[in-house]
C-alpha atoms as a PDB file:
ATOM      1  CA  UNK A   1     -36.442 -60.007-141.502  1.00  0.00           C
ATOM      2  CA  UNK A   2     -40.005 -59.707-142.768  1.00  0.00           C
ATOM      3  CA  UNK A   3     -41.851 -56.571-143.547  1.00  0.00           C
ATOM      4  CA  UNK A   4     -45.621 -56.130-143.516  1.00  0.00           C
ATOM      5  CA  UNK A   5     -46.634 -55.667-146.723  1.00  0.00           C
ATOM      6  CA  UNK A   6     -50.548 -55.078-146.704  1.00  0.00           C
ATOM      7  CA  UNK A   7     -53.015 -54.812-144.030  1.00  0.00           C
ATOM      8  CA  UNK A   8     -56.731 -55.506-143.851  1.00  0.00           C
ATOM      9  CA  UNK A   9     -58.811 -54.018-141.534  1.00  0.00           C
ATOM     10  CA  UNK A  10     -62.571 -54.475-140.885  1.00  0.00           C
ATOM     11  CA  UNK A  11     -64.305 -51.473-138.444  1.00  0.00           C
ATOM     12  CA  UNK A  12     -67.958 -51.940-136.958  1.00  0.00           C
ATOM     13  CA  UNK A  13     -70.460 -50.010-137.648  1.00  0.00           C
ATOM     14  CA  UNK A  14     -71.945 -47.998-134.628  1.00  0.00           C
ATOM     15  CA  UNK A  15     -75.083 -46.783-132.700  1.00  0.00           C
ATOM     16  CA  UNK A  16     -74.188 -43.752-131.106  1.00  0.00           C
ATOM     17  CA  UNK A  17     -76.165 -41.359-127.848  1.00  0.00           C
ATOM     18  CA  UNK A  18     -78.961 -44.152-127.346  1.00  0.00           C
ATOM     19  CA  UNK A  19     -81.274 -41.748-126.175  1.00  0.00           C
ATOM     20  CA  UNK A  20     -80.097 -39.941-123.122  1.00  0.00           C
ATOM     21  CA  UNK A  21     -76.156 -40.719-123.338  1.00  0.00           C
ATOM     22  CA  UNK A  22     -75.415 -37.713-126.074  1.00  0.00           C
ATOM     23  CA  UNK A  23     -71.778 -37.418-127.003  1.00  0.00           C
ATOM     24  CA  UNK A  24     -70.299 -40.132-124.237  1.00  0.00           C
ATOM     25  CA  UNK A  25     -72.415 -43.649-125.010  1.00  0.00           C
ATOM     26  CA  UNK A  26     -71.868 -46.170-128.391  1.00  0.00           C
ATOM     27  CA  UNK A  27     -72.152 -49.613-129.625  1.00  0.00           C
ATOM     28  CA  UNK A  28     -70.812 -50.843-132.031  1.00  0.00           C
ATOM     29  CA  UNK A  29     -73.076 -53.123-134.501  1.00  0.00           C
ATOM     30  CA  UNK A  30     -72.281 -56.392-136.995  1.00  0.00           C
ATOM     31  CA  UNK A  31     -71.698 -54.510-140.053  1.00  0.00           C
ATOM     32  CA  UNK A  32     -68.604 -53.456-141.295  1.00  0.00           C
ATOM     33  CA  UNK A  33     -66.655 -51.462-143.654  1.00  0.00           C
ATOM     34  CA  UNK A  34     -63.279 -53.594-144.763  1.00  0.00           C
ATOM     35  CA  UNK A  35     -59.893 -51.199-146.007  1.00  0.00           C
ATOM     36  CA  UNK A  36     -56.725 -52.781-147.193  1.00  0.00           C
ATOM     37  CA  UNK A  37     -53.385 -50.913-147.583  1.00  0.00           C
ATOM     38  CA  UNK A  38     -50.573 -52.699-149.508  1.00  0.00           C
ATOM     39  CA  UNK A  39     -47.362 -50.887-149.821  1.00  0.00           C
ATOM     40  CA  UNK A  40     -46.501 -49.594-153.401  1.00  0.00           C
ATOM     41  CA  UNK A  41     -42.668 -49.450-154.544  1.00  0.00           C
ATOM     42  CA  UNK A  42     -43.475 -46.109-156.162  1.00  0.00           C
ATOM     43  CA  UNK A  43     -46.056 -43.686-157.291  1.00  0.00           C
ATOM     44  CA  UNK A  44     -48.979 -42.013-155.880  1.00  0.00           C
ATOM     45  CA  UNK A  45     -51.577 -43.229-153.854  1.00  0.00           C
ATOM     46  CA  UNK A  46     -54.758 -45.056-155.502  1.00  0.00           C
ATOM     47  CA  UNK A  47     -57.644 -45.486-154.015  1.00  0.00           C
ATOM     48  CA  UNK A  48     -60.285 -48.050-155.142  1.00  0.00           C
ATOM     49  CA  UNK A  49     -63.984 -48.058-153.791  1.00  0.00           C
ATOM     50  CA  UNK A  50     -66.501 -50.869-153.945  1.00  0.00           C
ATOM     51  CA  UNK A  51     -69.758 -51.074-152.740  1.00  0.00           C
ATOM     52  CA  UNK A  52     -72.673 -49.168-151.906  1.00  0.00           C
ATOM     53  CA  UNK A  53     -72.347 -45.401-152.781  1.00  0.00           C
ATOM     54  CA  UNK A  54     -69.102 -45.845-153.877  1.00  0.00           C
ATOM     55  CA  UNK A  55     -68.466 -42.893-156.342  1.00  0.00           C
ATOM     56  CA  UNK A  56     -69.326 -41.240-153.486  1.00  0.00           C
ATOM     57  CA  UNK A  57     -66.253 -41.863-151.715  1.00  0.00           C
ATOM     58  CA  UNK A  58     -63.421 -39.295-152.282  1.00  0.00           C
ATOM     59  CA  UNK A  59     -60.331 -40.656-153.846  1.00  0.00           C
ATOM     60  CA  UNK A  60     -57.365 -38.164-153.340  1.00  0.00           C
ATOM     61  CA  UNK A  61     -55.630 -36.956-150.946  1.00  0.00           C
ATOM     62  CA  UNK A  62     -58.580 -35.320-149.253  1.00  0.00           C
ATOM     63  CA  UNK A  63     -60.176 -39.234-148.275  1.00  0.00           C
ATOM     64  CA  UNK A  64     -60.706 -39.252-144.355  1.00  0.00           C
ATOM     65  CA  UNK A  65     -59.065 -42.782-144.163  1.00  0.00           C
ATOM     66  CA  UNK A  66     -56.196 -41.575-145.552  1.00  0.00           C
ATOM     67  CA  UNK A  67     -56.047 -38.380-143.533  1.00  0.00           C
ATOM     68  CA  UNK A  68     -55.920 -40.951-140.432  1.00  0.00           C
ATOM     69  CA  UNK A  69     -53.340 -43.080-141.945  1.00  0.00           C
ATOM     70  CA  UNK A  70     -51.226 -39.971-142.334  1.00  0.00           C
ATOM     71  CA  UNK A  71     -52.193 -38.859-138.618  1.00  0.00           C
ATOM     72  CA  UNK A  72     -50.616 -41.241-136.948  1.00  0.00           C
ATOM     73  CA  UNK A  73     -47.457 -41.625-138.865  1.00  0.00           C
ATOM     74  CA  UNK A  74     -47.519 -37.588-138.222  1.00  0.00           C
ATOM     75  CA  UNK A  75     -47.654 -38.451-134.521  1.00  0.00           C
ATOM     76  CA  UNK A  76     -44.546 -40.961-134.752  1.00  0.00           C
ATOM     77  CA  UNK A  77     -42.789 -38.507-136.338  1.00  0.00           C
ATOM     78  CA  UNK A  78     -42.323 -40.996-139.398  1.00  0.00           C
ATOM     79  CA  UNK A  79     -42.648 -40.518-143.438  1.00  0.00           C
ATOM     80  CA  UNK A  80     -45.616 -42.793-144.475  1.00  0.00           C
ATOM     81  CA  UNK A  81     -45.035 -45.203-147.260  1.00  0.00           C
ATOM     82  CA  UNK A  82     -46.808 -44.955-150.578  1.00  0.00           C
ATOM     83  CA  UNK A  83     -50.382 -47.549-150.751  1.00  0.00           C
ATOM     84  CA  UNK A  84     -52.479 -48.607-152.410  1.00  0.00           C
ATOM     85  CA  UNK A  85     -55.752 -48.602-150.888  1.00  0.00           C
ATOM     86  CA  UNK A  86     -59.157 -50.818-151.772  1.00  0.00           C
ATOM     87  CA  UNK A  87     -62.012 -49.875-149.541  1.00  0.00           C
ATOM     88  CA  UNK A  88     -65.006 -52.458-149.590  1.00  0.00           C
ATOM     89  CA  UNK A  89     -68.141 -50.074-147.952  1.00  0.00           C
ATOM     90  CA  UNK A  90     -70.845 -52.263-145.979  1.00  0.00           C
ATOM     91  CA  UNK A  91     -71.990 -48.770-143.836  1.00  0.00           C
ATOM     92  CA  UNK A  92     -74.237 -46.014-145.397  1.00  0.00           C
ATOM     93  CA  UNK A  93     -72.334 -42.958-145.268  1.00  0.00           C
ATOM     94  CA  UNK A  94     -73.878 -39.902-143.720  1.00  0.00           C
ATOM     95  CA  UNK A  95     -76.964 -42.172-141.903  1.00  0.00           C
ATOM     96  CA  UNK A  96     -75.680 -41.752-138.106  1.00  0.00           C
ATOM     97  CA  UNK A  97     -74.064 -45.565-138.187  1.00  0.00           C
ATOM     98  CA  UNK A  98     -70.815 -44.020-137.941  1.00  0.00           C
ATOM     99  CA  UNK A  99     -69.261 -44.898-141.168  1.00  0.00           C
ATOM    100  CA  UNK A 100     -66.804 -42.092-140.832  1.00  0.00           C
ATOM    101  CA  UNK A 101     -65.632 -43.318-137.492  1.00  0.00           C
ATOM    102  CA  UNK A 102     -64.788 -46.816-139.559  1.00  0.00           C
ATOM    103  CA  UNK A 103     -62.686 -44.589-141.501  1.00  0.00           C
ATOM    104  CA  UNK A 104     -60.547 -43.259-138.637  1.00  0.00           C
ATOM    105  CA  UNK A 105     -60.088 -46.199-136.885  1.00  0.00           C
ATOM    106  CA  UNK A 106     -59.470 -47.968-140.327  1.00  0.00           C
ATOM    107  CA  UNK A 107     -56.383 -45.337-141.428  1.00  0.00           C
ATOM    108  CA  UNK A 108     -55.083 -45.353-137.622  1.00  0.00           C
ATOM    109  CA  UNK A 109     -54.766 -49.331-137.255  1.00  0.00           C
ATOM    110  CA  UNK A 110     -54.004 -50.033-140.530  1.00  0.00           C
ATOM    111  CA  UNK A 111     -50.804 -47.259-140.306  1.00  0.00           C
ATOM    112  CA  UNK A 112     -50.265 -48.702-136.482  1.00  0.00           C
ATOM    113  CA  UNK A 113     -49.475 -51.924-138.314  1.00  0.00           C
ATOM    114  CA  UNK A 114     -47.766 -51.013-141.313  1.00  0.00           C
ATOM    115  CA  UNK A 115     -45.895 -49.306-139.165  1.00  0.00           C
ATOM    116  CA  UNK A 116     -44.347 -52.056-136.765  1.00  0.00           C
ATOM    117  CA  UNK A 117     -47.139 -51.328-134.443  1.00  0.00           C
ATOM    118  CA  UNK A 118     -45.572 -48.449-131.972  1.00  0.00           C
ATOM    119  CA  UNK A 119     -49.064 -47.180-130.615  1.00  0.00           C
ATOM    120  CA  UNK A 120     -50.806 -49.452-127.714  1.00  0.00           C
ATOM    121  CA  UNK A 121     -54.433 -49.465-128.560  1.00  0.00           C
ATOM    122  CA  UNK A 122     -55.268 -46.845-126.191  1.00  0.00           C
ATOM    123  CA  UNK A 123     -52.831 -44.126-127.744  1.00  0.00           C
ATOM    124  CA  UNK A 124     -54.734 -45.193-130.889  1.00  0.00           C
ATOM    125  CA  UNK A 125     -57.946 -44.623-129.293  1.00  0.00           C
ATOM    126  CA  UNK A 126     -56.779 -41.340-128.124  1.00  0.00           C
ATOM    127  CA  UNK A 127     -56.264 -40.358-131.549  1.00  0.00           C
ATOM    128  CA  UNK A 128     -59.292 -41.461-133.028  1.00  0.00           C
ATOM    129  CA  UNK A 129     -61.037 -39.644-130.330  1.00  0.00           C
ATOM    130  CA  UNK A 130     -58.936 -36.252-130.867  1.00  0.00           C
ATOM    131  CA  UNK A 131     -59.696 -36.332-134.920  1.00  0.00           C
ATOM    132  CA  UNK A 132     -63.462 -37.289-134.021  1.00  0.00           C
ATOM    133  CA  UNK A 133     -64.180 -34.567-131.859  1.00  0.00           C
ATOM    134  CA  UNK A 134     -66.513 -36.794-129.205  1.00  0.00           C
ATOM    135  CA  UNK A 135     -65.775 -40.749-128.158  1.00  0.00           C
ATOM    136  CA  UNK A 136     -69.471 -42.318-128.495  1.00  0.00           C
ATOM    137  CA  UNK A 137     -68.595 -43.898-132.318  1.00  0.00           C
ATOM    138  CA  UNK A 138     -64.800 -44.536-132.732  1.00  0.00           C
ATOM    139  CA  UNK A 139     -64.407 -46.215-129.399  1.00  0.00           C
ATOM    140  CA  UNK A 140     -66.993 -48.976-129.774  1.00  0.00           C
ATOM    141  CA  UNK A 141     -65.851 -48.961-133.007  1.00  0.00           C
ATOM    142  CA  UNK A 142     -62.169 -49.686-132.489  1.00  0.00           C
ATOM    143  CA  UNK A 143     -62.516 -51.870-129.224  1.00  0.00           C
ATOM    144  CA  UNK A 144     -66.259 -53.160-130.059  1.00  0.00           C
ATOM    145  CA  UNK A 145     -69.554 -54.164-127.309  1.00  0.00           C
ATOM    146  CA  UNK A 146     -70.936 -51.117-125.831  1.00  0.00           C
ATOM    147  CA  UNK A 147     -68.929 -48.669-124.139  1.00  0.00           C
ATOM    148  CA  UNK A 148     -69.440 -45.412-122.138  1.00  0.00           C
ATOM    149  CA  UNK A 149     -66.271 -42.643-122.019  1.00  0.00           C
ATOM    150  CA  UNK A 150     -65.307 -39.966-120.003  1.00  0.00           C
ATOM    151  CA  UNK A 151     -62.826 -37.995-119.209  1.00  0.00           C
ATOM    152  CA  UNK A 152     -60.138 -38.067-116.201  1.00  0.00           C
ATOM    153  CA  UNK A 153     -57.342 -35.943-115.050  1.00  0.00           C
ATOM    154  CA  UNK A 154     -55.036 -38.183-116.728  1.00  0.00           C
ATOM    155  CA  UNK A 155     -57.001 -38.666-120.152  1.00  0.00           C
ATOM    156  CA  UNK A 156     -60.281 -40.865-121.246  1.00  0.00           C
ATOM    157  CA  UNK A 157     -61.797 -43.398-119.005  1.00  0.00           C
ATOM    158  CA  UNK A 158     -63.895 -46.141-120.805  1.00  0.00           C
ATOM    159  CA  UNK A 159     -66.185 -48.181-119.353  1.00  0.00           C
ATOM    160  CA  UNK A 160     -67.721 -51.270-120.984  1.00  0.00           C
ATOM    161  CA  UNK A 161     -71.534 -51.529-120.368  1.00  0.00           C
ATOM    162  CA  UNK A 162     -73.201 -55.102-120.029  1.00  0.00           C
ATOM    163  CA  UNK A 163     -75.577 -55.487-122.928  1.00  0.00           C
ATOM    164  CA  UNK A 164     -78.843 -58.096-122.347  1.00  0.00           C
ATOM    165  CA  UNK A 165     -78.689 -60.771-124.460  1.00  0.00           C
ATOM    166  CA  UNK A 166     -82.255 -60.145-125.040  1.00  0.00           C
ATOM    167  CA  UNK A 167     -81.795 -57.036-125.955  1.00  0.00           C
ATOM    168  CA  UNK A 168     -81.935 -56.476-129.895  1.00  0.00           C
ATOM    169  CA  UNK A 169     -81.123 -53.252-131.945  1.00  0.00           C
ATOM    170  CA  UNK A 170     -83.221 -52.898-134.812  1.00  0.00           C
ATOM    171  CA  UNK A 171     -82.050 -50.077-136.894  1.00  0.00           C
ATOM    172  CA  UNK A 172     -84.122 -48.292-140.089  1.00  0.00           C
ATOM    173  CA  UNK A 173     -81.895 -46.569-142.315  1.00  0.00           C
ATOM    174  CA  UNK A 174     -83.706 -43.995-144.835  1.00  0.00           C
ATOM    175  CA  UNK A 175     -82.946 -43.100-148.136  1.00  0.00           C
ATOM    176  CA  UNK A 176     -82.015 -39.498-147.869  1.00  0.00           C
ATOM    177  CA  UNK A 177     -78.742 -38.248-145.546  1.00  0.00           C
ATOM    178  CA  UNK A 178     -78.228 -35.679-142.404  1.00  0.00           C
ATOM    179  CA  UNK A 179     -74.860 -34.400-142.202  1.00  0.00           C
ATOM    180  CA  UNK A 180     -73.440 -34.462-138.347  1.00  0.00           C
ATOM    181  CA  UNK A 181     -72.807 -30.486-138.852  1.00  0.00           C
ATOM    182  CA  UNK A 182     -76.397 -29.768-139.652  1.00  0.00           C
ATOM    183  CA  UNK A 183     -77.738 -32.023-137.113  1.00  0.00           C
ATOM    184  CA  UNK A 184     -75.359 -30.324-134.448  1.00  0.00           C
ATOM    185  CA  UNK A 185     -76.270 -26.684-135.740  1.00  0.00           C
ATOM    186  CA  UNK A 186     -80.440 -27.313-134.353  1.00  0.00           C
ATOM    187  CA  UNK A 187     -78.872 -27.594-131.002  1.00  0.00           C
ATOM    188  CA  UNK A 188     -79.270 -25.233-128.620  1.00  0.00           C
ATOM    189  CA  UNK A 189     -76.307 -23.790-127.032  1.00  0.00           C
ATOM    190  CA  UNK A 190     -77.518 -24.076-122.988  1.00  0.00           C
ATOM    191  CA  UNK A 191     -79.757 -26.333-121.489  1.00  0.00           C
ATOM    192  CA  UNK A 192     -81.680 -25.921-118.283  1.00  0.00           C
ATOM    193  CA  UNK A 193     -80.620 -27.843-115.048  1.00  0.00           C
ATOM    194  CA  UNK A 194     -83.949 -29.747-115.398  1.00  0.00           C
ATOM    195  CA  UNK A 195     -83.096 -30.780-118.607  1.00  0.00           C
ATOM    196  CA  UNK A 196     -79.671 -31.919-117.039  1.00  0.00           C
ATOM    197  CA  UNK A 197     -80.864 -33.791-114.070  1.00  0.00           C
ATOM    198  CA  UNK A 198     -83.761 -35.554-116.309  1.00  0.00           C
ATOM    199  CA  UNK A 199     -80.754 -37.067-118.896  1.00  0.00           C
ATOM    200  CA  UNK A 200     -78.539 -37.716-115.844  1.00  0.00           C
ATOM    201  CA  UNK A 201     -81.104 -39.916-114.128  1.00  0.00           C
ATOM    202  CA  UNK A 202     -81.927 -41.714-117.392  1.00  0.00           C
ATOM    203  CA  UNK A 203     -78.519 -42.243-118.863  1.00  0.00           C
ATOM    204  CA  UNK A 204     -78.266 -44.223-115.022  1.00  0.00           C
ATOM    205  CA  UNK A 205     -81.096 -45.845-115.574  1.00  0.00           C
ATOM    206  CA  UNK A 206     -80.276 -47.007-119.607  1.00  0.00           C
ATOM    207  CA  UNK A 207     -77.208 -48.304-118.195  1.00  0.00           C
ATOM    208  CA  UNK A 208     -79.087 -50.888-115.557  1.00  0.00           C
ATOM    209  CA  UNK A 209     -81.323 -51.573-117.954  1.00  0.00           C
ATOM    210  CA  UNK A 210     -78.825 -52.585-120.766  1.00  0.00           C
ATOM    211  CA  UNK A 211     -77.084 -54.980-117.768  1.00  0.00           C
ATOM    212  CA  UNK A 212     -80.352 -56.733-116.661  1.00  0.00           C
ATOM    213  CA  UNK A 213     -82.877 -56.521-119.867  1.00  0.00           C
ATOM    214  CA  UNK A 214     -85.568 -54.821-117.219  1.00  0.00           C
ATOM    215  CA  UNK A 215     -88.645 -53.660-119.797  1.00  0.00           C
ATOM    216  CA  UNK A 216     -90.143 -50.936-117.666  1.00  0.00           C
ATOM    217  CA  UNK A 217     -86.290 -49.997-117.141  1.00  0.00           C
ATOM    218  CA  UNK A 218     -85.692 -49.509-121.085  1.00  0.00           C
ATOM    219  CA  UNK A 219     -89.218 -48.115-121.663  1.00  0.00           C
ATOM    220  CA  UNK A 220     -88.319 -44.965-119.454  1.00  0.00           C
ATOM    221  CA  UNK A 221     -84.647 -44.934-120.083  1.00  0.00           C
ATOM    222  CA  UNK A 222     -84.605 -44.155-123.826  1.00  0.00           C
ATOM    223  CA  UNK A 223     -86.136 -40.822-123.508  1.00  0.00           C
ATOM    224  CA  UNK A 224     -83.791 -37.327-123.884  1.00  0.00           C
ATOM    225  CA  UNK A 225     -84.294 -33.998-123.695  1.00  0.00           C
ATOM    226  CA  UNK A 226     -80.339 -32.910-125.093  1.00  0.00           C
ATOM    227  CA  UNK A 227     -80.431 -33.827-128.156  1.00  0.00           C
ATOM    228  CA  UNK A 228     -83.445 -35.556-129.705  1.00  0.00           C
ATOM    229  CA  UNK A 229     -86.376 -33.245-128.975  1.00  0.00           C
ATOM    230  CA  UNK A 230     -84.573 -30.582-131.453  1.00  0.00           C
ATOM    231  CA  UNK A 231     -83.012 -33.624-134.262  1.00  0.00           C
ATOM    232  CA  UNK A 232     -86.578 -35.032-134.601  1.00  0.00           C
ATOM    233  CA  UNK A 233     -87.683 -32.335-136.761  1.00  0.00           C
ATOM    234  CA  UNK A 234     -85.303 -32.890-139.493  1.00  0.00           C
ATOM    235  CA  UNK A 235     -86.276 -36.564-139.976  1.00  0.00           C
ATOM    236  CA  UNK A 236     -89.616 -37.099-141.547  1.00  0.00           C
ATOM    237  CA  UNK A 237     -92.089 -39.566-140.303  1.00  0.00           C
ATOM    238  CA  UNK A 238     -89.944 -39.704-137.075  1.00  0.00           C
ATOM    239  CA  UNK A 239     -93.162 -39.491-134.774  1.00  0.00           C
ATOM    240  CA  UNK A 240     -94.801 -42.210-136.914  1.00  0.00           C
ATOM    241  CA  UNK A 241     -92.291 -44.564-136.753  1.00  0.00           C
ATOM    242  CA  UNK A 242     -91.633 -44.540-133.519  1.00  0.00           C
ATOM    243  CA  UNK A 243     -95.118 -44.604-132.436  1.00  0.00           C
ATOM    244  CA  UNK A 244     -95.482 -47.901-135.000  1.00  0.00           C
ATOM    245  CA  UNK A 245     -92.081 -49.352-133.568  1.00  0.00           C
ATOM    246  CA  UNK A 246     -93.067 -49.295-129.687  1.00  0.00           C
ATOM    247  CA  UNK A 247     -97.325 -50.372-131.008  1.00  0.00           C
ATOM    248  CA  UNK A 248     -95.010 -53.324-132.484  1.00  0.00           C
ATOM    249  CA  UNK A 249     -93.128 -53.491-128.837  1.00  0.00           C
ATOM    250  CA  UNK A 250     -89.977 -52.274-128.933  1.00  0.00           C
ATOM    251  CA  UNK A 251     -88.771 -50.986-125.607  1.00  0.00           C
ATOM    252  CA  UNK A 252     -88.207 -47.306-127.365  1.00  0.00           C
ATOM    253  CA  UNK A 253     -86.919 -45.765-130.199  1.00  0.00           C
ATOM    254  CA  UNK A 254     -84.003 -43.122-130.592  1.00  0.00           C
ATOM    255  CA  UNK A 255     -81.907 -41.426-133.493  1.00  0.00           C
ATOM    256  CA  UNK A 256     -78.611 -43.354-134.314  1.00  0.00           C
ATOM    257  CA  UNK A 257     -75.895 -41.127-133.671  1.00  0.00           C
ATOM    258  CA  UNK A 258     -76.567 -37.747-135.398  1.00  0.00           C
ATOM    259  CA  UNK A 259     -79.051 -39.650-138.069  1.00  0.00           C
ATOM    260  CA  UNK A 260     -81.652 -40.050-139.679  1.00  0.00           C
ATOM    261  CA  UNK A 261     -81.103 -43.735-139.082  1.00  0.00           C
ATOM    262  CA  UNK A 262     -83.288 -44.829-136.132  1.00  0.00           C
ATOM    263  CA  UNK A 263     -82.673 -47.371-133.552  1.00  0.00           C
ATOM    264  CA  UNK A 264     -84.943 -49.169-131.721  1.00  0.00           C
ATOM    265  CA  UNK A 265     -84.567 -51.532-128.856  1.00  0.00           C
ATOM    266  CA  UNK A 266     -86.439 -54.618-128.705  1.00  0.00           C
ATOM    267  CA  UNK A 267     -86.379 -58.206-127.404  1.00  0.00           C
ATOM    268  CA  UNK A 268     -86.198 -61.440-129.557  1.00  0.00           C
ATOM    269  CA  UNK A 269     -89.542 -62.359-129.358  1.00  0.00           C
ATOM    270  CA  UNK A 270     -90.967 -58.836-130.744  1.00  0.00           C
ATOM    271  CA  UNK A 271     -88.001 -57.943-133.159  1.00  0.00           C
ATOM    272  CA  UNK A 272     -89.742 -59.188-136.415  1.00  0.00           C
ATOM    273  CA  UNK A 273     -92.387 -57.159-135.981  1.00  0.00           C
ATOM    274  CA  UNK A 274     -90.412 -54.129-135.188  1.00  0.00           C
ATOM    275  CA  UNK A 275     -89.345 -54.354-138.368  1.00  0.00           C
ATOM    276  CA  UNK A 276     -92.160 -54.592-140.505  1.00  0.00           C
ATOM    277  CA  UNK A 277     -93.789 -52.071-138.660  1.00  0.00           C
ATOM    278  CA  UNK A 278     -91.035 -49.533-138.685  1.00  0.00           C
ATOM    279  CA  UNK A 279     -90.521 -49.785-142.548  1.00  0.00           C
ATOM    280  CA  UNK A 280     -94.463 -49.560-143.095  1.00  0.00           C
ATOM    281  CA  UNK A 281     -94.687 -46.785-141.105  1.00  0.00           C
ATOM    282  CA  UNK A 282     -92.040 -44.808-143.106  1.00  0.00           C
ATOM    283  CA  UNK A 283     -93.157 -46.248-146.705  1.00  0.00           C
ATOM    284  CA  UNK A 284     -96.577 -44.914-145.588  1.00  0.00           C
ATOM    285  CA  UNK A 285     -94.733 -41.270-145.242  1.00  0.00           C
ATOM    286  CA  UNK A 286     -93.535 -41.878-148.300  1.00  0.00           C
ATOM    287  CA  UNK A 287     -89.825 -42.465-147.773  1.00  0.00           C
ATOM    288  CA  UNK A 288     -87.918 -45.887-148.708  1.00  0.00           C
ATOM    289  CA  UNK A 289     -86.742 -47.813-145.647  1.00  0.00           C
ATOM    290  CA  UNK A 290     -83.771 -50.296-144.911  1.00  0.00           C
ATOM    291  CA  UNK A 291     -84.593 -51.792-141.862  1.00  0.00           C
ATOM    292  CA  UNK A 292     -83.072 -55.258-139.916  1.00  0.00           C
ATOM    293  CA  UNK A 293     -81.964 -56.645-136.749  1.00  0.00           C
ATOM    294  CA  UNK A 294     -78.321 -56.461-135.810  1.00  0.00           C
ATOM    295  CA  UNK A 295     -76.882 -57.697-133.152  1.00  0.00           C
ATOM    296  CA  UNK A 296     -73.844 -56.538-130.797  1.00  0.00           C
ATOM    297  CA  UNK A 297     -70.037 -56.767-132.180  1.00  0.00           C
ATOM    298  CA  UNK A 298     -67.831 -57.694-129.494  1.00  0.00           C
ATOM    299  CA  UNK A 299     -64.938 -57.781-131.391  1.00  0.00           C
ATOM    300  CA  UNK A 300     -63.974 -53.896-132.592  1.00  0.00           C
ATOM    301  CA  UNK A 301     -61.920 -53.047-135.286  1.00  0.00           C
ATOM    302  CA  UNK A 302     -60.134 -56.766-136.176  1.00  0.00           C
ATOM    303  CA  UNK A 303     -57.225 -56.708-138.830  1.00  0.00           C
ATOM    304  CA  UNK A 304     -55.465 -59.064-140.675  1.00  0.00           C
ATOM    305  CA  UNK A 305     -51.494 -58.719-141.927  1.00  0.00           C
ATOM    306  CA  UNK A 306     -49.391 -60.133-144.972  1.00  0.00           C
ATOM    307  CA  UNK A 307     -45.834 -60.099-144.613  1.00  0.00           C
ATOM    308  CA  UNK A 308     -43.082 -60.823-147.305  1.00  0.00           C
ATOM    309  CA  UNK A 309     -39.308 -60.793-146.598  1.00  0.00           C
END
């Protein structure tokens, strides 16, 4: 009988809140972060890091893709066998693309398989969500497209939302870092019921326009008053570029998950120039800019498995 001996796994990058939906909306994006896990005879576990930022990366115990492989072998009540792990980054870390999201869904699949596969994907999902804290990045992330989650009496409910094929996400991804803590700690801790009924209306509205690519639909459905109005100020040049981006004509612009990465939404025909005018804009205040069109990834967290007898 053959036994899995390594598993690759690739995990999407994501785009999570898009303006109004804070905590409960995400999409996941076509660039990934790739982990492999081969089963060791003995010894300790190695980790090995390429890519960007890579010394970065922790490399003990401690290493949040690790701490989800052990998760779920915690919650099959199994030991976990020694690995060796090689983790190839293609997501900045700390930029609001959800790069430690890849990491949880990486350590729970790549365990799930090693493992015989016990979990379905949705007790996965459920676990991912639990060590996240909110669903917006690990769901699109392990299932992929855009998806919207909430909860039921039974457990999550998660919705896939229709995405325009005209619809492109242009992200710009700084060169400095926001941690999700001290984005979260800006927030305030009540909100009025205006402020309520405003992102309720317009998380409705982002949704049709996703679906049917409306422009005066997008234009208005991007705007929050949760979240962004209070994140803003700890990203400079935010008001520049996205006063440049929409001049250029994007729909809108919005932070990327917690950021500083922004995101904004444009159509084919106008993405170029989204571009070029979002990274001016930035350069101009003096910061150094990554910015390029991405499109959707349908596909989620995909893995790949080598087996020896």
């Amino acid at each position: 009988m053959s036994v899995i001996s390594s598993v690759t796994v690739k995990v999407p990058a994501t785009t999570a809140n898009l303006g109004p939906g804070f905590d409960c909306i995400g999409a996941a994006l076509r660039l990934c972060n790739q982990f492999k896990f081969t089963r060791i005879d003995k010894g300790g576990l190695t980790i090995r890091v390429t890519g960007a930022e890579a010394e970065r990366v922790q490399t003990d115990e401690s290493n949040l893709l690790y701490q989800a492989f052990l998760k779920l072998y915690q919650h099959i009540d199994q030991t976990p066998p020694p690995v060796k792990i090689e983790i190839d980054l293609g997501v900045p870390l700390a930029r609001g693309l959800g790069s430690s999201a890849t990491a949880i869904v990486g350590g729970l699949v790549a365990a799930n398989q090693l493992a015989g596969e016990p979990l379905s994907q949705v007790q996965v999902m459920e676990i991912a969500i639990a060590m996240e804290g909110h669903p917006d990045n690990v769901v699109p992330a392990l299932i992929g497209g855009c998806r919207l989650a909430a909860t039921s009496e039974t457990g999550w409910e998660i919705c896939d939302v229709p995405w325009h094929e005209n619809i492109i996400p242009v992200v710009a991804i700084p060169d400095f870092e926001l941690s999700t803590s001290e984005a979260r700690r800006v927030l305030p801790t009540e909100f009025s019921r205006a402020d309520a009924i405003f992102n309720t209306a317009h998380l409705g509205l982002l949704l049709r326009g996703l679906e049917t690519g409306n422009p005066k639909w997008l234009k208005a459905a991007l705007q929050d008053k949760l979240h962004q109005p209070y994140r803003k100020a700890l990203i400079p040049g935010y008001d520049a570029v996205n006063a440049a981006a929409v001049a250029a004509g994007a729909y809108g612009m919005v932070i990327s998950g917690a950021g500083p990465t922004l995101l904004a939404l444009s159509d084919v025909a106008h993405s170029q120039a989204v571009e070029l005018a979002m990274v001016s804009a930035w350069k101009a205040a003096g910061i150094d800019a990554e910015v390029r069109s991405l499109a959707l990834d349908t596909k989620g967290a995909t893995y790949k498995t080598e087996a020896r007898d």
